[in-house]
C-alpha atoms as a PDB file:
ATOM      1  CA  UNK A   1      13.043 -10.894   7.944  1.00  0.00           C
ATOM      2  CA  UNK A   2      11.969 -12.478   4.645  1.00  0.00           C
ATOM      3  CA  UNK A   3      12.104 -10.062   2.062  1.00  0.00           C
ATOM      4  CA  UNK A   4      10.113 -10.466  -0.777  1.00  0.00           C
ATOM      5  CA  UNK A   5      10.500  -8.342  -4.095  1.00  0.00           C
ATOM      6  CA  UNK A   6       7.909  -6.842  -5.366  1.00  0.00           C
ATOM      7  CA  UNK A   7       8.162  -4.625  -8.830  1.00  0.00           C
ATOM      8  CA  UNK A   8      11.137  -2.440 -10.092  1.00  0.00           C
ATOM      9  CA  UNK A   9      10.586   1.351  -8.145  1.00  0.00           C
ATOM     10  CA  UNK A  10      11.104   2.710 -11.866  1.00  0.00           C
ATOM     11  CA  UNK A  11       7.360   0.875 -12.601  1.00  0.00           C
ATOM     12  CA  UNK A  12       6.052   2.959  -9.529  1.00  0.00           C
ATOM     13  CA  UNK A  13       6.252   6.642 -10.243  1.00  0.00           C
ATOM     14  CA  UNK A  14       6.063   9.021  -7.335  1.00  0.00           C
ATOM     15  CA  UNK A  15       2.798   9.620  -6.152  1.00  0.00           C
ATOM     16  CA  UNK A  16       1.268   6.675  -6.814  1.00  0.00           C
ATOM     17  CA  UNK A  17       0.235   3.620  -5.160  1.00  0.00           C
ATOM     18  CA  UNK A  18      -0.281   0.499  -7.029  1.00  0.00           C
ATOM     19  CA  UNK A  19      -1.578  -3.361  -6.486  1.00  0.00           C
ATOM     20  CA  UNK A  20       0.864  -6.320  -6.993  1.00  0.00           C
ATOM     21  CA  UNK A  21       0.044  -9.740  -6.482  1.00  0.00           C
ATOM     22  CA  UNK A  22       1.888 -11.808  -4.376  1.00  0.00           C
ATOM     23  CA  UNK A  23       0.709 -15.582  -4.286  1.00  0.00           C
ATOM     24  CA  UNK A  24      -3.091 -15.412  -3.695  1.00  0.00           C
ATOM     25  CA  UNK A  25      -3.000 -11.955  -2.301  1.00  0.00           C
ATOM     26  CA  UNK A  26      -2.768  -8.337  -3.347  1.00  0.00           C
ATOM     27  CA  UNK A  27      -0.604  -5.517  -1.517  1.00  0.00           C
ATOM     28  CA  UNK A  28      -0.557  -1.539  -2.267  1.00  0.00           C
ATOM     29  CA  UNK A  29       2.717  -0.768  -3.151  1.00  0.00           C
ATOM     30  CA  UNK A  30       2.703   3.448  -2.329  1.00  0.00           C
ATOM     31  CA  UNK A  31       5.586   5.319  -3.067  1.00  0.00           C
ATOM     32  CA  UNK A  32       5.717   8.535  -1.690  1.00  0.00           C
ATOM     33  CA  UNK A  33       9.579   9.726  -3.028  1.00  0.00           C
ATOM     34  CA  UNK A  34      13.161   8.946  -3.866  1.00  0.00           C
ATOM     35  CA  UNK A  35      13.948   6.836  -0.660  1.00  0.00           C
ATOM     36  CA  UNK A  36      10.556   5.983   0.892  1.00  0.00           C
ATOM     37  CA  UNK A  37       8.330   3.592  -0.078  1.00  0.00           C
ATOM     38  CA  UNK A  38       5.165   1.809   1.767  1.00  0.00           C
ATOM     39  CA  UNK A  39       2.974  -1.139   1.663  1.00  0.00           C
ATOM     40  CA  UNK A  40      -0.275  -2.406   2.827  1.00  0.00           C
ATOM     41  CA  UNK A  41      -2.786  -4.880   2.262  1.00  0.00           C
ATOM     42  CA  UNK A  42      -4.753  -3.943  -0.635  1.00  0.00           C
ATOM     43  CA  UNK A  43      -8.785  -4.571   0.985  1.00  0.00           C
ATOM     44  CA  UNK A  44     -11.050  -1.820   2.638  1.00  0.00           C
ATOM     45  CA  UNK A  45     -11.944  -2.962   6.446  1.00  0.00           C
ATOM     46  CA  UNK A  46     -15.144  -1.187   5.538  1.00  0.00           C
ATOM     47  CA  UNK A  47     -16.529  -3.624   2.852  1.00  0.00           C
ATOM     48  CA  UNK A  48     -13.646  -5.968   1.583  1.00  0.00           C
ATOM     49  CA  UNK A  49     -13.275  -3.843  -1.873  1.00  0.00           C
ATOM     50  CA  UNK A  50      -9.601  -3.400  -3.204  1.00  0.00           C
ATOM     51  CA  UNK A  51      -7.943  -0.244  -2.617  1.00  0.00           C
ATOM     52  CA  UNK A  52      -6.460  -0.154  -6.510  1.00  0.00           C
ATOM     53  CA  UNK A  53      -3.966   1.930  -8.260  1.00  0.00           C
ATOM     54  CA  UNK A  54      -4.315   5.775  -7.242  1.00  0.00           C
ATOM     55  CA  UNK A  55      -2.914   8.983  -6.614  1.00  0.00           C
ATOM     56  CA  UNK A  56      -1.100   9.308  -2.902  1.00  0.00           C
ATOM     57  CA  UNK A  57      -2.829  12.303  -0.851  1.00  0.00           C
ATOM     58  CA  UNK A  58      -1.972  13.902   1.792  1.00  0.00           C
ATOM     59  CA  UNK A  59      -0.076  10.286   2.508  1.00  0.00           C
ATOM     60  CA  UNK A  60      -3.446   9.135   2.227  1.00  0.00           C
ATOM     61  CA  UNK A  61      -4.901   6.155  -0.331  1.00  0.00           C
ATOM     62  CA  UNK A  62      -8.539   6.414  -0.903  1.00  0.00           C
ATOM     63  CA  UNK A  63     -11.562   3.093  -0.920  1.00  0.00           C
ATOM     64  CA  UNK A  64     -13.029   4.286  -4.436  1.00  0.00           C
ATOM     65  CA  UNK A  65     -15.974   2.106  -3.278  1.00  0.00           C
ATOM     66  CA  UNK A  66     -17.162   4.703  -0.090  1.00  0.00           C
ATOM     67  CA  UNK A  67     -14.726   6.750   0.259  1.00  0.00           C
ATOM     68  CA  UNK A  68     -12.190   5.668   3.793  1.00  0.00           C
ATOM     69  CA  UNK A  69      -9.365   6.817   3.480  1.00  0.00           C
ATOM     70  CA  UNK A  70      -5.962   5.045   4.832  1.00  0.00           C
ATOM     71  CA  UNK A  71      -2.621   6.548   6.247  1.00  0.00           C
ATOM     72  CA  UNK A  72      -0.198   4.769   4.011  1.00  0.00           C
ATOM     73  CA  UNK A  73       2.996   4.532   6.554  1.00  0.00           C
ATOM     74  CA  UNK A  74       0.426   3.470   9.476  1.00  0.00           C
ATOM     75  CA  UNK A  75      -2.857   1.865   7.971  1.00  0.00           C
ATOM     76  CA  UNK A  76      -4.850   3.657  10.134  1.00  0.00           C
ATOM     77  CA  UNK A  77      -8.567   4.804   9.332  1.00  0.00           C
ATOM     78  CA  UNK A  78      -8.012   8.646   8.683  1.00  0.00           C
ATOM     79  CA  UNK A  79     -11.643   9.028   7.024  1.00  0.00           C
ATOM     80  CA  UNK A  80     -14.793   6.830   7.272  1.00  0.00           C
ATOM     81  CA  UNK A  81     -16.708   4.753   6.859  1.00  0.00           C
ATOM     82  CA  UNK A  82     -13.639   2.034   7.567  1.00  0.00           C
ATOM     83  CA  UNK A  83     -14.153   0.760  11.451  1.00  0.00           C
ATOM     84  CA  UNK A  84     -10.366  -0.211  11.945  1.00  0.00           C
ATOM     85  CA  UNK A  85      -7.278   0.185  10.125  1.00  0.00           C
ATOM     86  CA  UNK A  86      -5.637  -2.224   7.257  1.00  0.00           C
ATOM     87  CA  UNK A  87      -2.375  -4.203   7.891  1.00  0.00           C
ATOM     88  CA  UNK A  88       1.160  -2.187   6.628  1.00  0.00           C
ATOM     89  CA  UNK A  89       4.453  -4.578   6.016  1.00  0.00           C
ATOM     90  CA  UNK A  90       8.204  -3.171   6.564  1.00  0.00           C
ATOM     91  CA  UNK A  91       9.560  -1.718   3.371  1.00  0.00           C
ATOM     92  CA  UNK A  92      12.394  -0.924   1.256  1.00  0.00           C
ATOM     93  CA  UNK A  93      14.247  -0.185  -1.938  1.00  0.00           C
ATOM     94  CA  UNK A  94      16.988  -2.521  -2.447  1.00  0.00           C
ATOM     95  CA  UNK A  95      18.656  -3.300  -6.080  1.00  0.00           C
ATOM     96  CA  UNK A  96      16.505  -0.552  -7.368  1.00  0.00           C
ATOM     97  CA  UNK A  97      13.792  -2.811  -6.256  1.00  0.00           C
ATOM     98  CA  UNK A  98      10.385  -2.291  -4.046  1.00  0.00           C
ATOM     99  CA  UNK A  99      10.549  -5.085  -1.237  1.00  0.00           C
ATOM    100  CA  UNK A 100       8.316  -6.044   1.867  1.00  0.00           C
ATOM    101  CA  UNK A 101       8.212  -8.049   4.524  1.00  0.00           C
ATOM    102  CA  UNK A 102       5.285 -10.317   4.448  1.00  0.00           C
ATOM    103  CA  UNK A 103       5.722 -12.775   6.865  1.00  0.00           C
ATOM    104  CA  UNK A 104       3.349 -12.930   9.357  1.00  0.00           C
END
């Protein structure tokens, strides 16, 4: 695995999910508590718009375009009108740092 850090967890308070840019490409960075963190590609397989920074709930991140709504440790669709799920990477904290797995 090629880990690849991504923002200090102290910039991502519990709760929240938030976009980081990574090359040309954005990720959703979710954090959910003290030891588990998430991430997934930041685009809605409904229309292409950017998830964006937002609340977690019910483990769930939310297309403020329409409305789908995405399990954050699976990607799958848990709402419409999203067809198919979005892409999730491995995760971690390490160094007091949020890190994913990107390679494809």
């Amino acid at each position: 695995m090629a880990w690849t850090r991504l923002l200090p967890v102290a910039d991502l308070p519990v709760g929240m999910a938030r976009t980081v840019r990574v090359g040309l490409d954005d990720v959703l960075v979710c954090r959910l508590d003290d030891q588990r963190v998430h991430v997934l590609e930041d685009v809605c397989s409904h229309d292409d718009a950017p998830l964006g920074d937002q609340e977690i709930e019910g483990g769930c991140v939310t297309c403020p375009r329409h409305g789908a709504r995405f399990d954050i440790e699976s990607g799958a669709v848990r709402r419409s009108p999203a067809p198919v799920g979005i892409a999730t990477y491995p995760a971690r904290i390490q160094d007091s740092w949020v890190e994913a797995d990107l390679e494809d």
